[in-house]
C-alpha atoms as a PDB file:
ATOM      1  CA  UNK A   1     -51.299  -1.842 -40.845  1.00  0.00           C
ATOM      2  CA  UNK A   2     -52.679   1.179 -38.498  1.00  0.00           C
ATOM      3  CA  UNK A   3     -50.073   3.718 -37.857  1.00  0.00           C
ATOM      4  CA  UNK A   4     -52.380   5.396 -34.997  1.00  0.00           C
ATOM      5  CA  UNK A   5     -50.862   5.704 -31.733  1.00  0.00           C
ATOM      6  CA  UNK A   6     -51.667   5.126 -27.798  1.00  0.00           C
ATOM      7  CA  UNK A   7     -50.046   6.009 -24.326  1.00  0.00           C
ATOM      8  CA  UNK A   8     -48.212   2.751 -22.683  1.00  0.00           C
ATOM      9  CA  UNK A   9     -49.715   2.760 -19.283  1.00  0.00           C
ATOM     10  CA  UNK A  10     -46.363   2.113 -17.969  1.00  0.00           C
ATOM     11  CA  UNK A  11     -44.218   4.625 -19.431  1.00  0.00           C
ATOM     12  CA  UNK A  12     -46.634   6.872 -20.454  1.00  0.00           C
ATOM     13  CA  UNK A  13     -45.199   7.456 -24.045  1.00  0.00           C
ATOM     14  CA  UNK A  14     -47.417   7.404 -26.650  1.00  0.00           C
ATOM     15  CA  UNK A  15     -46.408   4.540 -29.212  1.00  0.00           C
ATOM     16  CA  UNK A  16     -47.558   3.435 -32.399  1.00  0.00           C
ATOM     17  CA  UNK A  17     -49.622   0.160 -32.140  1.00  0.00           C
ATOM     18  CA  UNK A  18     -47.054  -1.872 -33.664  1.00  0.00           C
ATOM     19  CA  UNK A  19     -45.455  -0.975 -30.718  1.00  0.00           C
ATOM     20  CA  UNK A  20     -47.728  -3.428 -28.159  1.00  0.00           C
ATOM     21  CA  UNK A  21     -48.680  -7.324 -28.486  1.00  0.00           C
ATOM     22  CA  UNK A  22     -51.909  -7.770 -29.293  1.00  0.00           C
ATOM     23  CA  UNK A  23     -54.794  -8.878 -26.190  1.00  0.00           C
ATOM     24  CA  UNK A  24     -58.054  -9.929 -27.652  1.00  0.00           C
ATOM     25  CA  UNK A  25     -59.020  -9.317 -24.257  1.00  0.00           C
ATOM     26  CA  UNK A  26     -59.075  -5.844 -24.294  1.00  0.00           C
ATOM     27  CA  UNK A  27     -61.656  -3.002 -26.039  1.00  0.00           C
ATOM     28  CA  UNK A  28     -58.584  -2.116 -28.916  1.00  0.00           C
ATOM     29  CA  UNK A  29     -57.084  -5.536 -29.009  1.00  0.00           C
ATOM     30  CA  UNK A  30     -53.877  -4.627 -27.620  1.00  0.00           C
ATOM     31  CA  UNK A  31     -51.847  -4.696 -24.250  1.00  0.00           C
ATOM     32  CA  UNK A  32     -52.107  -1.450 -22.356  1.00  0.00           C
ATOM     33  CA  UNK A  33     -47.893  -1.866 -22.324  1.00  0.00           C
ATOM     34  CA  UNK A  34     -45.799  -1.352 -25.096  1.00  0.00           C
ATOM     35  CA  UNK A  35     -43.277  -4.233 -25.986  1.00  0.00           C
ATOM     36  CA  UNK A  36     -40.603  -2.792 -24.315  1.00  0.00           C
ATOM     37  CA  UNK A  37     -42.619  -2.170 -20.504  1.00  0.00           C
ATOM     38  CA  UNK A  38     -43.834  -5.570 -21.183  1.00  0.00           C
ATOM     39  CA  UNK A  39     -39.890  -7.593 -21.316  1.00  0.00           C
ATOM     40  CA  UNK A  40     -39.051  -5.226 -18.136  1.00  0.00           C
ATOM     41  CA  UNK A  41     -41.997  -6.258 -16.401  1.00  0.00           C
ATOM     42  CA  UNK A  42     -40.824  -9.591 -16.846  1.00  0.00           C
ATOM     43  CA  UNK A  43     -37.455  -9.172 -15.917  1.00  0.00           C
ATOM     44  CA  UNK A  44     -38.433  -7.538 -12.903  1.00  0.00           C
ATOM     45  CA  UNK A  45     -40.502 -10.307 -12.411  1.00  0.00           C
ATOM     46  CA  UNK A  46     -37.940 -12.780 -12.821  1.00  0.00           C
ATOM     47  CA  UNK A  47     -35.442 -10.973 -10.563  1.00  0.00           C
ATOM     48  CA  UNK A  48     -37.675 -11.160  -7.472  1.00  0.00           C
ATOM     49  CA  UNK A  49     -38.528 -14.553  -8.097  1.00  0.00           C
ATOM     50  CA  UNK A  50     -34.855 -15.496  -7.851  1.00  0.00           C
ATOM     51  CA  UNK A  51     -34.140 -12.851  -4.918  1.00  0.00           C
ATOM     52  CA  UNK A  52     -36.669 -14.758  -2.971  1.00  0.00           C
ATOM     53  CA  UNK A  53     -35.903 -18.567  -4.285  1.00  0.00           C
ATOM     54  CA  UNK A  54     -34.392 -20.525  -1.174  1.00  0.00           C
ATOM     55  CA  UNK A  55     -32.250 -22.787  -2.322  1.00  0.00           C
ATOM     56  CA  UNK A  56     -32.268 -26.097  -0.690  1.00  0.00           C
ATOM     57  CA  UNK A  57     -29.245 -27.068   1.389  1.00  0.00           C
ATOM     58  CA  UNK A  58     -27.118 -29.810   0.069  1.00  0.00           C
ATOM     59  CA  UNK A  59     -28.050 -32.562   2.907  1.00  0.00           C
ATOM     60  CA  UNK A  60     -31.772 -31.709   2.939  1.00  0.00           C
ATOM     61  CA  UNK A  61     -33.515 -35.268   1.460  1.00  0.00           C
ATOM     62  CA  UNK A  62     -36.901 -36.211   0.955  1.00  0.00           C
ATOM     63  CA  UNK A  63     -38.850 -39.918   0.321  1.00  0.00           C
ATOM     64  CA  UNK A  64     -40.043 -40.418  -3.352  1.00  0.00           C
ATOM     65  CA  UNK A  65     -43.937 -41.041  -2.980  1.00  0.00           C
ATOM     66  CA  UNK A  66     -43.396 -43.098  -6.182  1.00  0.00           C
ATOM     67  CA  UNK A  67     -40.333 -45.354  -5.197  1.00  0.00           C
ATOM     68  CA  UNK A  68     -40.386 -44.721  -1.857  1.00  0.00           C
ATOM     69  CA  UNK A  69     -36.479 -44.209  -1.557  1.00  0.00           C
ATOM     70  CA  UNK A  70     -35.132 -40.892  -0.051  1.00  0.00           C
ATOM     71  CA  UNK A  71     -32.780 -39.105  -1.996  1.00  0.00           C
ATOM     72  CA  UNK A  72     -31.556 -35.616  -2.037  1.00  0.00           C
ATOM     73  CA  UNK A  73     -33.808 -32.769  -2.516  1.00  0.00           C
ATOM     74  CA  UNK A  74     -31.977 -32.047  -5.726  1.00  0.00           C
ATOM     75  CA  UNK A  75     -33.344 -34.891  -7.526  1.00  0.00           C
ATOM     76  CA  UNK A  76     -36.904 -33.198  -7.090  1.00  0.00           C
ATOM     77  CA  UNK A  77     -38.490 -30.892  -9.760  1.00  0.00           C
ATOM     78  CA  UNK A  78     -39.875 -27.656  -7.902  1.00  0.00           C
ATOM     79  CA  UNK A  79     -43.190 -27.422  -7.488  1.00  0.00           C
ATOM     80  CA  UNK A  80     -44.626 -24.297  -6.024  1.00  0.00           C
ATOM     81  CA  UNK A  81     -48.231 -25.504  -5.480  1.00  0.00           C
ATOM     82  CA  UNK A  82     -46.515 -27.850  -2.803  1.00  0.00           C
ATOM     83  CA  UNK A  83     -45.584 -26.615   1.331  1.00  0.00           C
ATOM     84  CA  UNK A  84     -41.998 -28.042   0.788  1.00  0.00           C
ATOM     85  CA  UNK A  85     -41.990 -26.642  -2.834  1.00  0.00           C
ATOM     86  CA  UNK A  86     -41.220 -30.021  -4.773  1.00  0.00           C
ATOM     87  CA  UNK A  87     -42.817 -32.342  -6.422  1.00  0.00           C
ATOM     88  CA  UNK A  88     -43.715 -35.295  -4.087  1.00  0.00           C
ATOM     89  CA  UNK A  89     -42.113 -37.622  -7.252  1.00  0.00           C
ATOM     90  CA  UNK A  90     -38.423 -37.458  -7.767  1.00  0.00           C
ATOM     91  CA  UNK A  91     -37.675 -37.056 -11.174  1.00  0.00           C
ATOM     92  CA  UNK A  92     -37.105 -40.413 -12.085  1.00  0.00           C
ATOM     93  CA  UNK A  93     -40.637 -41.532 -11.229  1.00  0.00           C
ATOM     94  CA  UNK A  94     -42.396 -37.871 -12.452  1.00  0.00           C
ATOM     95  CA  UNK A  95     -40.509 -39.081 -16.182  1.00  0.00           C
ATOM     96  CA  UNK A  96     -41.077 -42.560 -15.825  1.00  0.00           C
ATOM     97  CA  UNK A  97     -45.042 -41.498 -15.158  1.00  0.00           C
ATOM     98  CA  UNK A  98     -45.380 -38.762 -17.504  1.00  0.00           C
ATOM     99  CA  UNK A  99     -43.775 -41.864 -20.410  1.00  0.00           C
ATOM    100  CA  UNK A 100     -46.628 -44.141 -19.210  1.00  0.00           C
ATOM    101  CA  UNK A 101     -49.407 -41.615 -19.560  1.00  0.00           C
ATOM    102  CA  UNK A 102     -47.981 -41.098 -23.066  1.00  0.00           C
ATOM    103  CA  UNK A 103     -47.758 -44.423 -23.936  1.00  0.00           C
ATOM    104  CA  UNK A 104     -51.575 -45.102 -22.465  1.00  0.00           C
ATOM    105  CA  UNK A 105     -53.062 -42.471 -24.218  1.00  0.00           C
ATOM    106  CA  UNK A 106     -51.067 -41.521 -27.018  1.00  0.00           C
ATOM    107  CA  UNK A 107     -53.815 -41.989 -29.876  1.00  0.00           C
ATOM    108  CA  UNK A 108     -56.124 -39.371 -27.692  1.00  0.00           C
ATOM    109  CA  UNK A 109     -52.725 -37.054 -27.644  1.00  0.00           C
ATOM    110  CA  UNK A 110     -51.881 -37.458 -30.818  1.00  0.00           C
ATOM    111  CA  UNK A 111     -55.670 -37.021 -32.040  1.00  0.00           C
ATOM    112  CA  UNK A 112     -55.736 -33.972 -29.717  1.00  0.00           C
ATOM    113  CA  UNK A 113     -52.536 -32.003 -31.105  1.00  0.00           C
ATOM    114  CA  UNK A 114     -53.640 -32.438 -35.143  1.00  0.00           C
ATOM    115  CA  UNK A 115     -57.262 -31.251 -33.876  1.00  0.00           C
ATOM    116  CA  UNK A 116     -55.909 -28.194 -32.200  1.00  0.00           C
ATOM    117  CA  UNK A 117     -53.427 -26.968 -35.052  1.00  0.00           C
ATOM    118  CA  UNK A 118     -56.299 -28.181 -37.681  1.00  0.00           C
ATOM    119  CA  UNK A 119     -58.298 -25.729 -35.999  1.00  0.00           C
ATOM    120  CA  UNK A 120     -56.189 -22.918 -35.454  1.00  0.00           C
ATOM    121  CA  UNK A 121     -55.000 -23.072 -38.999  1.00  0.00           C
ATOM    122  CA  UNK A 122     -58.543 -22.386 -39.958  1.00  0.00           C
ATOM    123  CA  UNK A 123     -59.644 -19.970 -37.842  1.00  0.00           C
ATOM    124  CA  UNK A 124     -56.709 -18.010 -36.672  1.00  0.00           C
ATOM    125  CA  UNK A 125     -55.023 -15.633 -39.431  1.00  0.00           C
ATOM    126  CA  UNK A 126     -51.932 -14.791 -36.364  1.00  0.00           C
ATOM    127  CA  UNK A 127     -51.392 -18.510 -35.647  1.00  0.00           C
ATOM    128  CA  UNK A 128     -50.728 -18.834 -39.779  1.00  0.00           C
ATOM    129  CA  UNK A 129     -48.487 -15.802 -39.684  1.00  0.00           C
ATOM    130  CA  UNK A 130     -46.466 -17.332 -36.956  1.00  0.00           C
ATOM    131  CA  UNK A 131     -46.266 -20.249 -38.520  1.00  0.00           C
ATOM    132  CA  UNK A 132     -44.763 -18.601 -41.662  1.00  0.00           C
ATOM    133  CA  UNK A 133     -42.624 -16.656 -39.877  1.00  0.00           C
ATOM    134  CA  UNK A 134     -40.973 -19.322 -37.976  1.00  0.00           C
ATOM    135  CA  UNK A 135     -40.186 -20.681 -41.498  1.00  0.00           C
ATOM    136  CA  UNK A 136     -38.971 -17.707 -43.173  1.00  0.00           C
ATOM    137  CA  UNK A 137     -36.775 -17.008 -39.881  1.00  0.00           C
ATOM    138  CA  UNK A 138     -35.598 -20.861 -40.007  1.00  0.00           C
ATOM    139  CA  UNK A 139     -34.598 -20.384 -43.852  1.00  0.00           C
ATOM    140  CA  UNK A 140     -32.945 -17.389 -42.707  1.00  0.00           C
ATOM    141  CA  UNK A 141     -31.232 -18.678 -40.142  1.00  0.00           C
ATOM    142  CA  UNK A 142     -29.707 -21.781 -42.327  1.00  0.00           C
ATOM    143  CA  UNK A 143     -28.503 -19.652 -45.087  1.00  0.00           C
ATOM    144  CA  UNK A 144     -26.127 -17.327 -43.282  1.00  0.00           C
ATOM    145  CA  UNK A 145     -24.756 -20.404 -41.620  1.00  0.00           C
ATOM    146  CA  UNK A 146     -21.926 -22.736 -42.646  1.00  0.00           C
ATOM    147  CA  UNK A 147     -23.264 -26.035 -44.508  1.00  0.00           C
ATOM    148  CA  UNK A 148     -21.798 -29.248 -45.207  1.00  0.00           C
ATOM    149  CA  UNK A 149     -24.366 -31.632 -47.119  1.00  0.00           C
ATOM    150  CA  UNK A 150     -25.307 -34.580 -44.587  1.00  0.00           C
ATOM    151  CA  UNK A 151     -28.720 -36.676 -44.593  1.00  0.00           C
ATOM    152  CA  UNK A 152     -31.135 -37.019 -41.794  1.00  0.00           C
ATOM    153  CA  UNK A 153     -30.429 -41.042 -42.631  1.00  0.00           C
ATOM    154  CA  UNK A 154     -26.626 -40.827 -42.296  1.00  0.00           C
ATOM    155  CA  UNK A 155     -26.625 -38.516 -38.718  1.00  0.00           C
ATOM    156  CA  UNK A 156     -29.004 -41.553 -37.329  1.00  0.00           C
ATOM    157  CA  UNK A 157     -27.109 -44.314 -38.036  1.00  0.00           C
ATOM    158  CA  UNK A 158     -24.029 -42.505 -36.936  1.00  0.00           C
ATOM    159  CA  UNK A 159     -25.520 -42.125 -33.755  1.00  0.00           C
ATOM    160  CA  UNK A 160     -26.828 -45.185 -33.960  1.00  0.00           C
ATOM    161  CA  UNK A 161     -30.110 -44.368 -33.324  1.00  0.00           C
ATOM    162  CA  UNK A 162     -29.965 -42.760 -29.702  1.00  0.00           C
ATOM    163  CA  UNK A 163     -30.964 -39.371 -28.688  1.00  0.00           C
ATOM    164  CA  UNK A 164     -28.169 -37.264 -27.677  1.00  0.00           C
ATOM    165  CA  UNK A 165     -30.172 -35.268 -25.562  1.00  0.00           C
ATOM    166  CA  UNK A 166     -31.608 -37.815 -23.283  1.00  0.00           C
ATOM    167  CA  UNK A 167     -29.257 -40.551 -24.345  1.00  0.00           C
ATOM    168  CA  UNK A 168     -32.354 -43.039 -24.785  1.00  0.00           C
ATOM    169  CA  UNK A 169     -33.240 -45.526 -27.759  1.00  0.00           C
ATOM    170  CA  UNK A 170     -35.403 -43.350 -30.883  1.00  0.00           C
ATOM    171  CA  UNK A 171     -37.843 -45.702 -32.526  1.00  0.00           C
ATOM    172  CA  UNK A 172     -36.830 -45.922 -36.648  1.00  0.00           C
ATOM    173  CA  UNK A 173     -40.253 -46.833 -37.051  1.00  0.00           C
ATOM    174  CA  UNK A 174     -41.784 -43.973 -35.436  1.00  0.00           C
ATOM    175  CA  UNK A 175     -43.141 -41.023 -37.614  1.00  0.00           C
ATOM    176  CA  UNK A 176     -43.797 -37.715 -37.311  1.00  0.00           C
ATOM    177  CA  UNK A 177     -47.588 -38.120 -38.151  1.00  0.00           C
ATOM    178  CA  UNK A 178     -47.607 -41.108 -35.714  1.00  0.00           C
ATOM    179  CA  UNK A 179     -45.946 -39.062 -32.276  1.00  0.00           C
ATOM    180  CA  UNK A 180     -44.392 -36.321 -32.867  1.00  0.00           C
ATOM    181  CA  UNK A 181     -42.722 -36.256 -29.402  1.00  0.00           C
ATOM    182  CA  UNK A 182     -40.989 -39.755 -30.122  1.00  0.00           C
ATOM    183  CA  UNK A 183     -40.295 -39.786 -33.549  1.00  0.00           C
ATOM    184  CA  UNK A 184     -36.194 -38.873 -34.499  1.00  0.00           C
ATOM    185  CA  UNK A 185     -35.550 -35.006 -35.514  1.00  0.00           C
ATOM    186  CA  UNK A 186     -32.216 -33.432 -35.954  1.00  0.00           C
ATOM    187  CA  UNK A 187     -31.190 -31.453 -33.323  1.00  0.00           C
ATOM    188  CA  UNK A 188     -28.576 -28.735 -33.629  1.00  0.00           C
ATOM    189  CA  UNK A 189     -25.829 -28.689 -30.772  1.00  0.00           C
ATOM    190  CA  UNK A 190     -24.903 -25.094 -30.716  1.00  0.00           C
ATOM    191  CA  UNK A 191     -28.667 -23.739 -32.021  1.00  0.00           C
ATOM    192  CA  UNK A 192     -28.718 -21.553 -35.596  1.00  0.00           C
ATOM    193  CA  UNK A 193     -29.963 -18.523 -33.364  1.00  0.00           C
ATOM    194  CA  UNK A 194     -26.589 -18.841 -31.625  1.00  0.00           C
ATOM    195  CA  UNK A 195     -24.412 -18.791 -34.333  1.00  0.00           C
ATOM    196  CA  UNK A 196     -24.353 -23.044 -34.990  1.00  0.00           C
ATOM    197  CA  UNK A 197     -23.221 -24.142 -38.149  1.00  0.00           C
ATOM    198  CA  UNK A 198     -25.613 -26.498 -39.999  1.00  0.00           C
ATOM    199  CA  UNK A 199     -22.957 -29.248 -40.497  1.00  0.00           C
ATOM    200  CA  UNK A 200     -22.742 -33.271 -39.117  1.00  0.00           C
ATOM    201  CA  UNK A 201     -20.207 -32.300 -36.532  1.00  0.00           C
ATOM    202  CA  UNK A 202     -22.984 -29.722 -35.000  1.00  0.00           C
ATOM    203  CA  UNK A 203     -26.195 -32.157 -35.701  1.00  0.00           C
ATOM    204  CA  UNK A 204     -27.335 -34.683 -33.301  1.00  0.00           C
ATOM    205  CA  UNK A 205     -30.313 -37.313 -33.349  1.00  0.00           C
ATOM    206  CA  UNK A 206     -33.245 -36.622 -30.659  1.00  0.00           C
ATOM    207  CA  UNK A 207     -36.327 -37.114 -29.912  1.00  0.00           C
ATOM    208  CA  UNK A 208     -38.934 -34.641 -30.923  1.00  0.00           C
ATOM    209  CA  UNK A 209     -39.846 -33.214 -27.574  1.00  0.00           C
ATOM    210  CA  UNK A 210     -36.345 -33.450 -26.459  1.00  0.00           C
ATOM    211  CA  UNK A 211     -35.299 -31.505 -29.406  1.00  0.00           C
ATOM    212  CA  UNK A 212     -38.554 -28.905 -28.285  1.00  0.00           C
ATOM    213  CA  UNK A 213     -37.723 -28.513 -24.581  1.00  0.00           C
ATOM    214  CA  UNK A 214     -33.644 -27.987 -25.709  1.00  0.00           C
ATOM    215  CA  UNK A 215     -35.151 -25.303 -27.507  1.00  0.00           C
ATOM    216  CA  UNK A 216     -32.161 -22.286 -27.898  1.00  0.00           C
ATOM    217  CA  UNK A 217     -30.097 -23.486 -25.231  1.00  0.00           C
ATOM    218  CA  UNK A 218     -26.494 -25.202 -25.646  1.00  0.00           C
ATOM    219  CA  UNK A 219     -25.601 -28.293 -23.361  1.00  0.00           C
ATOM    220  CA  UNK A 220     -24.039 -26.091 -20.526  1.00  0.00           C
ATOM    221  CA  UNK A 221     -27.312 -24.488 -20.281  1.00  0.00           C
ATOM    222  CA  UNK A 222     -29.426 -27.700 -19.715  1.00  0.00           C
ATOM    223  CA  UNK A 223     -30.419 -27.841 -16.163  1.00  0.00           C
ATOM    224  CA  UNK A 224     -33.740 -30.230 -16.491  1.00  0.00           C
ATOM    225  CA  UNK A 225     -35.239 -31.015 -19.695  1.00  0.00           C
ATOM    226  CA  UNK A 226     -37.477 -33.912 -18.252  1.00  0.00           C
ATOM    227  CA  UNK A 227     -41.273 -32.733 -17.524  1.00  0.00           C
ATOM    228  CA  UNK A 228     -42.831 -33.015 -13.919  1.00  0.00           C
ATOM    229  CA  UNK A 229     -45.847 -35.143 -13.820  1.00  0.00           C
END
């Protein structure tokens, strides 16, 4: 690992270069700001975002271009490519589409996402590293925690089979090598990375993209989890 040094062009202090992501983009295959400059930029970002963010008024509605009903605003995703700022679907119809574009084509999806990690297993040495990170972070994370032995079986039939994130019906039949975004995963209420214990009380059935768009976050925290068309 290089221990030679460069100026952020942010703060202007010279850091090593384990100090900035990487940017293939650039001549020395870094980001001209350190890690640090980078997560304020972002927050600074983020801030103005939100300082300018209108929010809608309760009693503003809008028609549904798929159901043609008009409900409130608030059952909209935001869209900022749109003049009102919403997606023309409300987010009934953007899920229901989004299920039947899975469902239509999910051999090509499913074809597409073992292609794409095939590949970059082969040909990217960073994309490996992550990957064994995330594991060695994961292992981490499960033994400081509190156990209680449980099977992914037993946590399925208790819940009988229904994702407690989106409170729909899992397929049993449905493997990970068939759909990964359908097939049942264990899903941990309070996450590991926020102190969770791994035990049956904190473990929940979901779906695999349910379980992926949770991410981190604890119920509370879950404003939409369905993806806009």
């Amino acid at each position: 690992m290089t221990t030679a040094e460069k100026p952020c062009t942010r703060c202007g202090v010279e850091k090593p270069y384990t100090d900035y992501h990487r940017n293939a983009k650039n001549k020395d295959g870094y980001y001209t700001y350190c890690k640090v400059c980078v997560l304020a930029q972002r927050a600074e970002y983020c801030e103005r975002i939100a300082a300018e963010r209108v929010e809608p008024a309760p009693t503003d509605t809008k028609t549904c271009t798929g159901c043609g009903e008009t409900k409130p605003i608030t059952d909209y995703h935001r869209d900022s490519d749109k003049k009102d700022g919403y997606n023309p679907r409300c987010k009934a119809c953007a899920l229901a589409r989004t299920k039947a574009y899975r469902e239509a084509n999910r051999e090509a999806i499913l074809a597409h996402r073992k292609n794409y990690h095939a590949e970059k297993w082969a040909t990217d040495a960073e994309y490996r590293e992550q990957c064994y990170a995330a594991h060695r972070r994961r292992r981490r994370m499960l033994a400081s925690a509190k156990q209680e032995p449980y099977t992914r079986e037993l946590i399925f039939a208790r819940d009988g089979w229904v994702c407690g994130i989106c409170s729909e019906s899992i397929d049993p039949r449905m493997r990970y090598q068939d759909d990964p975004s359908t097939c049942a995963t264990i899903d941990h209420i309070v996450p590991l990375s926020r102190g969770g214990d791994d035990t049956p009380a904190n473990v929940q059935a979901a779906h695999g993209s349910c379980n992926y768009r949770k991410c981190n976050r604890v119920e509370h925290e879950d404003e939409d989890l369905e993806v806009a068309a």
